[in-house]
Every structure is written in C-alpha cells, then in structure tokens.
PDB file of N, CA and C in Angstrom:
ATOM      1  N   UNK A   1      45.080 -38.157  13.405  1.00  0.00           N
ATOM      2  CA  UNK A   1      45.856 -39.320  13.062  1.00  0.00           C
ATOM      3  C   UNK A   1      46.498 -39.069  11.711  1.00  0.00           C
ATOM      4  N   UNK A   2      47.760 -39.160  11.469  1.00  0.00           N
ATOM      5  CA  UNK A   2      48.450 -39.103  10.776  1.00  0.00           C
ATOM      6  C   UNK A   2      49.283 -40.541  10.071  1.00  0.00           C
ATOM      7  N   UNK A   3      48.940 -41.034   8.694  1.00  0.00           N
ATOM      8  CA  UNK A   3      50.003 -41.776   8.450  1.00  0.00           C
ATOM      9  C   UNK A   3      50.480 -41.336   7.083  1.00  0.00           C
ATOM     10  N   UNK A   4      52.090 -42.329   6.774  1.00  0.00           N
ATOM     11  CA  UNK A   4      52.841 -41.849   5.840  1.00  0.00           C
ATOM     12  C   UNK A   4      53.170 -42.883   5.003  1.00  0.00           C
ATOM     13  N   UNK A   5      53.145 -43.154   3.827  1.00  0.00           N
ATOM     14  CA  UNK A   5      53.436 -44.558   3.003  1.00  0.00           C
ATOM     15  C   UNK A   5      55.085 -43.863   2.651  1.00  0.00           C
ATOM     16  N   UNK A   6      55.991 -44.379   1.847  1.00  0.00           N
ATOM     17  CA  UNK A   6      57.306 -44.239   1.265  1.00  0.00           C
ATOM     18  C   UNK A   6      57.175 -44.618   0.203  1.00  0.00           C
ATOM     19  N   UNK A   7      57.261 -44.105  -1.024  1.00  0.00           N
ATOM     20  CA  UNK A   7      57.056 -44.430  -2.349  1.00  0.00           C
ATOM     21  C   UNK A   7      57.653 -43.462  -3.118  1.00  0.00           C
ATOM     22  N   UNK A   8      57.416 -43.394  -4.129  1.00  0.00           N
ATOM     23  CA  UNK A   8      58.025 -41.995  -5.337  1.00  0.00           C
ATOM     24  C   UNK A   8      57.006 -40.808  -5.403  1.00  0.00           C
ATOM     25  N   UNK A   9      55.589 -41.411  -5.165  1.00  0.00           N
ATOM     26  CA  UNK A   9      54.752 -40.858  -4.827  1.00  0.00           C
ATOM     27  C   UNK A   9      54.608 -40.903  -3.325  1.00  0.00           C
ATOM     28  N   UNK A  10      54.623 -39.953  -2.666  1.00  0.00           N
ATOM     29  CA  UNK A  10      53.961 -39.574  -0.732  1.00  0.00           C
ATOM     30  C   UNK A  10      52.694 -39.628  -0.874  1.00  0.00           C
ATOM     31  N   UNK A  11      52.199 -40.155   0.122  1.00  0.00           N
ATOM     32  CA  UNK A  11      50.538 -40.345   0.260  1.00  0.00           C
ATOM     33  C   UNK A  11      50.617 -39.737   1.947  1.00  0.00           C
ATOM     34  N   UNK A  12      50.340 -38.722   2.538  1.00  0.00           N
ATOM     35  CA  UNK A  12      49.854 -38.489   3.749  1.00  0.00           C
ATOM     36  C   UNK A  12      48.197 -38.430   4.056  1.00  0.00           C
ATOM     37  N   UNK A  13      47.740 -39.278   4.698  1.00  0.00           N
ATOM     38  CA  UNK A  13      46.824 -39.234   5.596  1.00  0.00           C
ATOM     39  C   UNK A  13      46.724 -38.462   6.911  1.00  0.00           C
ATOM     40  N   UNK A  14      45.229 -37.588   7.006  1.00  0.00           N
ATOM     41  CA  UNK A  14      44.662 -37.005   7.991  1.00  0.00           C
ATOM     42  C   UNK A  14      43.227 -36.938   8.094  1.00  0.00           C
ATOM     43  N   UNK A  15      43.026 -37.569   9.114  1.00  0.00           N
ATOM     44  CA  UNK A  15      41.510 -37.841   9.679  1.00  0.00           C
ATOM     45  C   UNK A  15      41.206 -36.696  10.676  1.00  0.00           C
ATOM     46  N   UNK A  16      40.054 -36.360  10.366  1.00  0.00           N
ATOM     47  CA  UNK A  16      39.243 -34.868  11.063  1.00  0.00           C
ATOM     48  C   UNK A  16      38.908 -35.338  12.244  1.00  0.00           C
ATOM     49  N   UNK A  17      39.092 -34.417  13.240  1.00  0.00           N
ATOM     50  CA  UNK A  17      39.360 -35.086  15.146  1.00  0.00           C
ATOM     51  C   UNK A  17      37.983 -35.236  15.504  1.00  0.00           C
ATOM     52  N   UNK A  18      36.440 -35.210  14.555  1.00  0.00           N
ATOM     53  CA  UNK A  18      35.847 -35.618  15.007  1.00  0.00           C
ATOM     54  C   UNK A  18      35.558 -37.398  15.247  1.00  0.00           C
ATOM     55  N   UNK A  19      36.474 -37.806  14.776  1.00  0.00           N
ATOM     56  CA  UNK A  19      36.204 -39.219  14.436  1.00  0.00           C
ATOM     57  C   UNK A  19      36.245 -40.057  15.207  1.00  0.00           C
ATOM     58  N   UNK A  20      37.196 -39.227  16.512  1.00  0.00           N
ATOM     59  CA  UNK A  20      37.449 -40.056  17.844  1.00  0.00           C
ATOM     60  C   UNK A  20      36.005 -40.305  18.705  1.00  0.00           C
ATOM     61  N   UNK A  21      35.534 -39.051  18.329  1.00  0.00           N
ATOM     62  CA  UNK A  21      33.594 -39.425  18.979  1.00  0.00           C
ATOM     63  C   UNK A  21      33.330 -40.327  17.964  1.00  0.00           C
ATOM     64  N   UNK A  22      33.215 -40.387  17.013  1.00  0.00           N
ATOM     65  CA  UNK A  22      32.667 -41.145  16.273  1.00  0.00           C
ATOM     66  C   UNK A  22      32.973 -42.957  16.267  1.00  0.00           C
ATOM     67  N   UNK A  23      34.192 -42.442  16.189  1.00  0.00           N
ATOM     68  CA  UNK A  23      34.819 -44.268  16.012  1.00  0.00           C
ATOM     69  C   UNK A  23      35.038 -44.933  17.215  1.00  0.00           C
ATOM     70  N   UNK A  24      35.116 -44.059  18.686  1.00  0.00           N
ATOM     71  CA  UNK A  24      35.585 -44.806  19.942  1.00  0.00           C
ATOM     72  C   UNK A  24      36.906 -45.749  19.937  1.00  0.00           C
ATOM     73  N   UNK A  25      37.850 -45.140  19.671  1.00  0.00           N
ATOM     74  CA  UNK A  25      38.981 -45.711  19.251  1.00  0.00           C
ATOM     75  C   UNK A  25      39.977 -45.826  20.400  1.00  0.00           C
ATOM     76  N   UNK A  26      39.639 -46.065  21.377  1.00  0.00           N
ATOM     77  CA  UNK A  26      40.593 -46.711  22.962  1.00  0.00           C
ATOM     78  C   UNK A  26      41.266 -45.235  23.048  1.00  0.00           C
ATOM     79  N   UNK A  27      42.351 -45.750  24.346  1.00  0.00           N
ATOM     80  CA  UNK A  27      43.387 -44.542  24.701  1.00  0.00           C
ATOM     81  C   UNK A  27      44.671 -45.247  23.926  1.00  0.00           C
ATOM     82  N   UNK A  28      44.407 -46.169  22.913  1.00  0.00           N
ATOM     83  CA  UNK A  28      46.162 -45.919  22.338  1.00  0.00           C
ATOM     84  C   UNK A  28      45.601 -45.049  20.874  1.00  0.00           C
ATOM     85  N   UNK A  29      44.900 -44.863  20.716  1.00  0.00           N
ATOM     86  CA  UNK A  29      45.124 -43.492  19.431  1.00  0.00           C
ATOM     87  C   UNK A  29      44.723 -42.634  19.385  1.00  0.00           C
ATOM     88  N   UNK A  30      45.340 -41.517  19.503  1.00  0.00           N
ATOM     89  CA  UNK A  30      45.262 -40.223  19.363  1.00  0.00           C
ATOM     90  C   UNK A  30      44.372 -39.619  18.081  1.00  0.00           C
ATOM     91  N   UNK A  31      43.953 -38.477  18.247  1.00  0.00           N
ATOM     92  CA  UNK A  31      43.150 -37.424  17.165  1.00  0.00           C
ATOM     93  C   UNK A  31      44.436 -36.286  17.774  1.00  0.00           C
ATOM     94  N   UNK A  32      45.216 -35.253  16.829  1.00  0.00           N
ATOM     95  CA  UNK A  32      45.366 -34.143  16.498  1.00  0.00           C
ATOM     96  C   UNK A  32      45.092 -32.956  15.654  1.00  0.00           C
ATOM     97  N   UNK A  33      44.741 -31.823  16.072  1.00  0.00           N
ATOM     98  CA  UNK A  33      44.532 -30.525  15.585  1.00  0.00           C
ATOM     99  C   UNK A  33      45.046 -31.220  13.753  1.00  0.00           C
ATOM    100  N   UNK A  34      43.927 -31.222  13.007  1.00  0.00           N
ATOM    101  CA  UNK A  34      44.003 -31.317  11.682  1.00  0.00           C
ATOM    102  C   UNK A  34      45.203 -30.002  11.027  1.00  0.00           C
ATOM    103  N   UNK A  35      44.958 -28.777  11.193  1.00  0.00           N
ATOM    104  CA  UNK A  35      45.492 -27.785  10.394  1.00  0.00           C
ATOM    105  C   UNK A  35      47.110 -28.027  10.693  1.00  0.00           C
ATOM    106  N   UNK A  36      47.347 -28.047  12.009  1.00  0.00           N
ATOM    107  CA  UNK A  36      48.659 -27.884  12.977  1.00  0.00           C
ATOM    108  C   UNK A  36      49.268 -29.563  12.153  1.00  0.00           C
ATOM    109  N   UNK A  37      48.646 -30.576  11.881  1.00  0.00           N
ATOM    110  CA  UNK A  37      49.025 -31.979  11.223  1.00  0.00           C
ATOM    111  C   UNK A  37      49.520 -31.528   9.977  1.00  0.00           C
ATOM    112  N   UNK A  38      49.014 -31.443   9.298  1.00  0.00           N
ATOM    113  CA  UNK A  38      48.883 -30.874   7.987  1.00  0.00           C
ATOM    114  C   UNK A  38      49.978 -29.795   7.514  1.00  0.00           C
ATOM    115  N   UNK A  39      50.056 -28.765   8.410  1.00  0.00           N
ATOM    116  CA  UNK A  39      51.362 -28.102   8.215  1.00  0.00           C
ATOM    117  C   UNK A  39      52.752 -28.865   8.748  1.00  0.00           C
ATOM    118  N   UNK A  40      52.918 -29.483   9.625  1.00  0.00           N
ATOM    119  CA  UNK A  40      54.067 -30.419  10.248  1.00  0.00           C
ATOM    120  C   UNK A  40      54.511 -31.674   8.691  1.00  0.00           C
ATOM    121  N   UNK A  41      53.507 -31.618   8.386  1.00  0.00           N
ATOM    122  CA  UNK A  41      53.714 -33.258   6.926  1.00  0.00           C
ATOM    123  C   UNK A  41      54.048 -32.155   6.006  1.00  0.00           C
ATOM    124  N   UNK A  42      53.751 -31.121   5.539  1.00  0.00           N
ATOM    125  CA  UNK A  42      54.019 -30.184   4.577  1.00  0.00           C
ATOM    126  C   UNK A  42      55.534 -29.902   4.857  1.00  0.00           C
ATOM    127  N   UNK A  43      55.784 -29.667   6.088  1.00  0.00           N
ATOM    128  CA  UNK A  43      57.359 -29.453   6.307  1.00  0.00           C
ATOM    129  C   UNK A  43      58.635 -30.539   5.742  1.00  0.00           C
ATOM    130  N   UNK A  44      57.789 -31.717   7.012  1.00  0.00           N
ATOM    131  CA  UNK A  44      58.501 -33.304   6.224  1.00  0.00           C
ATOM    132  C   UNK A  44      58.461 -33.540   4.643  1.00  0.00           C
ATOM    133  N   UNK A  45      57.658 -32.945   4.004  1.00  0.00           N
ATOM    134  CA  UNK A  45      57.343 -33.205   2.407  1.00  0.00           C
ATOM    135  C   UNK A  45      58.828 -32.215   1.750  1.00  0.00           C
ATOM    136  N   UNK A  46      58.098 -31.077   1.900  1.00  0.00           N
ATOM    137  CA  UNK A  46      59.740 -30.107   1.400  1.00  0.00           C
ATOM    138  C   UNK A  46      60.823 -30.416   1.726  1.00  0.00           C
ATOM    139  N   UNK A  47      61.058 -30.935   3.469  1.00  0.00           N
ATOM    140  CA  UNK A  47      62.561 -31.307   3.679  1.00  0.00           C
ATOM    141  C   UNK A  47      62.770 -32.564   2.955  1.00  0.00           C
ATOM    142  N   UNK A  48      61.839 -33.272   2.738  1.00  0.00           N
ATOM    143  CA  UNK A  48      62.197 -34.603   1.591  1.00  0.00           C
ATOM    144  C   UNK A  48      62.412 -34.172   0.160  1.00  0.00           C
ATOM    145  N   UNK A  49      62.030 -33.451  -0.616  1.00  0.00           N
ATOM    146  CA  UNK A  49      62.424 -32.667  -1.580  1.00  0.00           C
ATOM    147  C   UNK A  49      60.774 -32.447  -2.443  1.00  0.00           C
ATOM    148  N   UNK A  50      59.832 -32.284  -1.807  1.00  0.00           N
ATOM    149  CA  UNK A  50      58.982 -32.764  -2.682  1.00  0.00           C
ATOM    150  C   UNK A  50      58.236 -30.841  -2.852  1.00  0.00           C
ATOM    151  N   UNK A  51      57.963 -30.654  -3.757  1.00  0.00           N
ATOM    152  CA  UNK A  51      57.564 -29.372  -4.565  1.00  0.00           C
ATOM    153  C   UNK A  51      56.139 -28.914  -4.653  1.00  0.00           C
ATOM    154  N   UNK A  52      55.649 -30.176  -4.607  1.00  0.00           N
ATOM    155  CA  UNK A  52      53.836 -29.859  -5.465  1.00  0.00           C
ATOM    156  C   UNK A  52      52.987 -30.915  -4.277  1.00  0.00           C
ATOM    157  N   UNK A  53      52.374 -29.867  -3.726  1.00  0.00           N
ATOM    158  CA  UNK A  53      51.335 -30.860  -2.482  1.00  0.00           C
ATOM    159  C   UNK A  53      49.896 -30.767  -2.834  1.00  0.00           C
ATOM    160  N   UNK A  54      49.374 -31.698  -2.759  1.00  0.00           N
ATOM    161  CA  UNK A  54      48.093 -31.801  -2.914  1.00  0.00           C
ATOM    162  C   UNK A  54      47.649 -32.030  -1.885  1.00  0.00           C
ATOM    163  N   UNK A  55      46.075 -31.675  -1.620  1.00  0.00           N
ATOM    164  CA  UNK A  55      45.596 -32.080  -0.287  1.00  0.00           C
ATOM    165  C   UNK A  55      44.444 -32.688  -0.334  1.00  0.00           C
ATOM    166  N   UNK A  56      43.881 -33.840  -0.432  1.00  0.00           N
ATOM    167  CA  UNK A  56      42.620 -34.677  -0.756  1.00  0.00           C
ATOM    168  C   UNK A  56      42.291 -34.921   0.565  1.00  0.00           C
ATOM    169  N   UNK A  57      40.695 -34.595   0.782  1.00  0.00           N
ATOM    170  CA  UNK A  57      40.129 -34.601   1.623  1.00  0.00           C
ATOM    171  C   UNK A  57      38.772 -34.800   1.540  1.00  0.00           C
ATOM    172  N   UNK A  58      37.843 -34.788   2.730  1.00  0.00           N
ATOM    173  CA  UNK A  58      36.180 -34.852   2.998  1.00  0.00           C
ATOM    174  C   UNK A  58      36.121 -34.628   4.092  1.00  0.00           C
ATOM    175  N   UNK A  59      36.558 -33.603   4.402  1.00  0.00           N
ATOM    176  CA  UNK A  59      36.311 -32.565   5.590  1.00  0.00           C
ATOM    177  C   UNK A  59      35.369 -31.194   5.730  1.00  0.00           C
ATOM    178  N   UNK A  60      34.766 -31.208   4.322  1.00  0.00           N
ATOM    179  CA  UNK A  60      33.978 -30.053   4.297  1.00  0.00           C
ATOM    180  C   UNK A  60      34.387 -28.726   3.758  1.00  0.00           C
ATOM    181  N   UNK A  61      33.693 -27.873   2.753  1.00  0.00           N
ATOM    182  CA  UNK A  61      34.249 -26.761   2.254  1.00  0.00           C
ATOM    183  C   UNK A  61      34.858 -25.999   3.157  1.00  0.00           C
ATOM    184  N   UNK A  62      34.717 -25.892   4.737  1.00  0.00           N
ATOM    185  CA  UNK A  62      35.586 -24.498   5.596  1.00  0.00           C
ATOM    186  C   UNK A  62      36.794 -24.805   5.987  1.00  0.00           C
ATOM    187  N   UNK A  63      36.431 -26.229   6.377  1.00  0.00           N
ATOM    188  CA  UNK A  63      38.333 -26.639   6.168  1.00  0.00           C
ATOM    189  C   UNK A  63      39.326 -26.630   5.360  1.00  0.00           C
ATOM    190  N   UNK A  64      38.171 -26.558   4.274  1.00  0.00           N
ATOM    191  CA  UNK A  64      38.841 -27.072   2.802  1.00  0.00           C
ATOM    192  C   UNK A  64      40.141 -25.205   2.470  1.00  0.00           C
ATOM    193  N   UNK A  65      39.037 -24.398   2.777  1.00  0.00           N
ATOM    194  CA  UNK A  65      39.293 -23.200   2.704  1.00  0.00           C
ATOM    195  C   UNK A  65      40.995 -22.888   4.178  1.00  0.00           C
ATOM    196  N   UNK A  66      40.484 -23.584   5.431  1.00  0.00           N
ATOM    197  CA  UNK A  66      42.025 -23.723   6.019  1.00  0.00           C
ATOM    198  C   UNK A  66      42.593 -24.085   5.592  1.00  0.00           C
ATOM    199  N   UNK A  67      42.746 -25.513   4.909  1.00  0.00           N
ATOM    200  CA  UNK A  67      43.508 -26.154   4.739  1.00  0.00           C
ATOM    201  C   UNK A  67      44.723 -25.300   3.032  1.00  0.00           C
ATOM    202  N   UNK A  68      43.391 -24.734   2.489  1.00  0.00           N
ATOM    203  CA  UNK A  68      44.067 -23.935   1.444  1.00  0.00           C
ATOM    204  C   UNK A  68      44.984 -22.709   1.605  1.00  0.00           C
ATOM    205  N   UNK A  69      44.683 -22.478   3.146  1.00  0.00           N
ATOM    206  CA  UNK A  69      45.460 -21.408   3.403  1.00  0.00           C
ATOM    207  C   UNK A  69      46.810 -21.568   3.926  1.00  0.00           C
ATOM    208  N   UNK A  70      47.319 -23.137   4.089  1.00  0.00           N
ATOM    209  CA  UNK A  70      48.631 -23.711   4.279  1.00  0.00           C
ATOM    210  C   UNK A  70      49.500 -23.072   3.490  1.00  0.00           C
ATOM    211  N   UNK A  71      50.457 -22.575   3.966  1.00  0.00           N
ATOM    212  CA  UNK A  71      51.792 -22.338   3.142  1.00  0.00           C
ATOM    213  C   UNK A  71      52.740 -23.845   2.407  1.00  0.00           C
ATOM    214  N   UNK A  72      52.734 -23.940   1.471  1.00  0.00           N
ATOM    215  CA  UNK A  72      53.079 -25.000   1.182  1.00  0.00           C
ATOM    216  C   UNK A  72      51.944 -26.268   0.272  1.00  0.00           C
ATOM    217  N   UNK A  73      50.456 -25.800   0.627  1.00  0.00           N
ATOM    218  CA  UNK A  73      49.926 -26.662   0.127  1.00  0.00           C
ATOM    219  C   UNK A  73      49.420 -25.978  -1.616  1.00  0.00           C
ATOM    220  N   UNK A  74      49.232 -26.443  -2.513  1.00  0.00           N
ATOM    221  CA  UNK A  74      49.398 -26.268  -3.703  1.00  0.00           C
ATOM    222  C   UNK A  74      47.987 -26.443  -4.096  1.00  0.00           C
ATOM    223  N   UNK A  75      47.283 -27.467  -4.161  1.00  0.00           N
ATOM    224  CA  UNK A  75      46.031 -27.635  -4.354  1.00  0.00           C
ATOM    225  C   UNK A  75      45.158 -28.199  -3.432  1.00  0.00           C
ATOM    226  N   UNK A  76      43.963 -27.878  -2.962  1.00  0.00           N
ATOM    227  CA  UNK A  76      43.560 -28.483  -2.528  1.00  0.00           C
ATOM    228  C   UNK A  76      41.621 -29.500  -2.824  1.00  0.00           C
ATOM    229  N   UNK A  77      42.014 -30.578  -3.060  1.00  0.00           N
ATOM    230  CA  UNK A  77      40.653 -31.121  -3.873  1.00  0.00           C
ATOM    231  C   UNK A  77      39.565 -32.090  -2.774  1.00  0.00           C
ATOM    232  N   UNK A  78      38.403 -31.327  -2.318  1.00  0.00           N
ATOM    233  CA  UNK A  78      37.806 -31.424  -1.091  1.00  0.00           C
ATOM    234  C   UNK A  78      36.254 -32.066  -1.597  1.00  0.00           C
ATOM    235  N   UNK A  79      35.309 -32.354  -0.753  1.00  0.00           N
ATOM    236  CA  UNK A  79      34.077 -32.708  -0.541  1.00  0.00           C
ATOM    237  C   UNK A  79      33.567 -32.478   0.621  1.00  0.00           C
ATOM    238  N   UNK A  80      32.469 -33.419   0.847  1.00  0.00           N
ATOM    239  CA  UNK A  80      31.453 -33.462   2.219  1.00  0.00           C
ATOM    240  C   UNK A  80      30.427 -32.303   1.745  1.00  0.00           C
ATOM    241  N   UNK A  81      30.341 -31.227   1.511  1.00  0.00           N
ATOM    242  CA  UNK A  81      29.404 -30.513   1.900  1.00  0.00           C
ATOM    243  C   UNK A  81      28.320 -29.834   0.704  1.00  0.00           C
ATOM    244  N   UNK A  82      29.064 -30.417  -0.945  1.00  0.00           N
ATOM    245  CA  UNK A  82      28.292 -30.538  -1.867  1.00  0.00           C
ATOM    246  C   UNK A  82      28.215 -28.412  -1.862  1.00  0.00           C
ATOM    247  N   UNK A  83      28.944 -28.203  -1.721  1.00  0.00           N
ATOM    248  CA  UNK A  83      29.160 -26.222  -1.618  1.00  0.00           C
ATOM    249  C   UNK A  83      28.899 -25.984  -3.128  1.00  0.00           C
ATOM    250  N   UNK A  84      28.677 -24.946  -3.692  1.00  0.00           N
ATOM    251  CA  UNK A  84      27.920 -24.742  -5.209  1.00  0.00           C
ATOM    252  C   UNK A  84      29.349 -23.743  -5.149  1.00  0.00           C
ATOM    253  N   UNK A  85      29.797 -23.615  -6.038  1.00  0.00           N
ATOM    254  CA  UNK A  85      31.427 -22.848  -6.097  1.00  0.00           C
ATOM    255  C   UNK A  85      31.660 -21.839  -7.672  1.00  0.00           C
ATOM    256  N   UNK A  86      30.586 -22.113  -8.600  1.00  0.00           N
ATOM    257  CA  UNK A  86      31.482 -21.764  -9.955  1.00  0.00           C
ATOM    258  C   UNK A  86      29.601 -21.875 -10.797  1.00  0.00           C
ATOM    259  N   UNK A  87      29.445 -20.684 -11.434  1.00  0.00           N
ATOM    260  CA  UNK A  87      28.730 -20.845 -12.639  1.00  0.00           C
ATOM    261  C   UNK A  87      29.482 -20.392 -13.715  1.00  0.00           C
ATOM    262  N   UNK A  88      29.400 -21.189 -15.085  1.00  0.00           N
ATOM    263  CA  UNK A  88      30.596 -21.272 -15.981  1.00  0.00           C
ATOM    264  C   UNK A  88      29.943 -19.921 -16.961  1.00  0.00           C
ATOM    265  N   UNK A  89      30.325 -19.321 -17.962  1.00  0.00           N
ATOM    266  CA  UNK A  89      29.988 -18.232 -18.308  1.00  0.00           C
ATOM    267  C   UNK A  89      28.417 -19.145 -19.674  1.00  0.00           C
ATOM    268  N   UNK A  90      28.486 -20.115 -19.830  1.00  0.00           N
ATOM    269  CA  UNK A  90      26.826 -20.421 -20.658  1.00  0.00           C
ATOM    270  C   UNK A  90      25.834 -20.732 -19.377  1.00  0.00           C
ATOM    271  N   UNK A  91      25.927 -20.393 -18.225  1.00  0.00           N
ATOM    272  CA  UNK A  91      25.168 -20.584 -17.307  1.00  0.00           C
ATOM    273  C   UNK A  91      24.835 -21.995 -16.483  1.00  0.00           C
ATOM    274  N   UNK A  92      25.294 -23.134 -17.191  1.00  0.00           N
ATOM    275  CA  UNK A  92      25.702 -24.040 -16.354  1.00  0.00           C
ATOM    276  C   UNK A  92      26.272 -24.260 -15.331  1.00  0.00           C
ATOM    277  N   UNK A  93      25.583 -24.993 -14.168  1.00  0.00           N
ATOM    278  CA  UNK A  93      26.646 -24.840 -12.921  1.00  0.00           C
ATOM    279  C   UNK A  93      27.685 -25.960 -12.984  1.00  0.00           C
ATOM    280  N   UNK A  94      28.566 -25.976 -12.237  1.00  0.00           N
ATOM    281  CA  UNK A  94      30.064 -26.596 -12.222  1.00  0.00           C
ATOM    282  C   UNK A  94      29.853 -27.311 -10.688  1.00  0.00           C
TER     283      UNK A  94
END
C-alpha cells in the first residue's frame, strides 16, 4: 500500500505485505512487492523534481539493507530489529 500527501515536503508511505495477514483488510486493498513500490515513488519523486530521498521505515535491518540498495534512495533510517551496527572508536556501542 502506497500513499502520497502534496506538500513542499513529499511524504510517501509503504507498508510491508505482511500486514495483509496481519490486518485482514477485505478484497478492496491491495499489499504490493515493497522494493518494486518503493522504486516506482522514487521515479515519481525525481520526475517531480525532488533530489534527496529519504526512506523511513520498520521493516527490519534486511530490508532496510534492500531498500538501501534503491537507485535513487539517499538515506535510509530503519528499525524493528534492534541490529547492533557501529562500535565508536572509545568502545561504546552506537
């Protein structure tokens, strides 16, 4: 599921296709292939003129890692799975 607000700022929404098990959401709404979504709004974003994509999510670090591999997507700032990613050089973790 995909939606789109119109503003100065773009806000795209995408919900992970497990949700249709989850939520039982009738036959009028669809779940689509997250990655295949995600690149299609990245297209609409550039042909609108927009430069710098962010991708906010809670889909879990392996998506997080697809989703980073979008052409077009710029950052991507993820959760769900609490992944340990970075010890800083005084040995603190990040």
């Amino acid at each position: 599921m995909v939606g789109r607000t119109t503003t100065a700022e773009t806000t795209t929404h995408v919900l992970i296709k497990y949700f249709d098990i989850i939520l039982s959401p009738g036959p009028t709404l669809t779940f689509n292939d997250e990655i295949a979504s995600i690149r299609y709004e990245v297209t609409v974003l550039q042909a609108a003129g927009v430069n710098k994509i962010i991708a906010l999510g809670h889909a879990g670090h392996t998506m997080d890692k697809e989703i980073a591999n979008i052409d077009g997507i710029d950052v991507v700032v993820g959760g769900h799975t609490d992944t340990f990613l970075y010890t800083c050089n005084t040995g603190h973790r990040m």
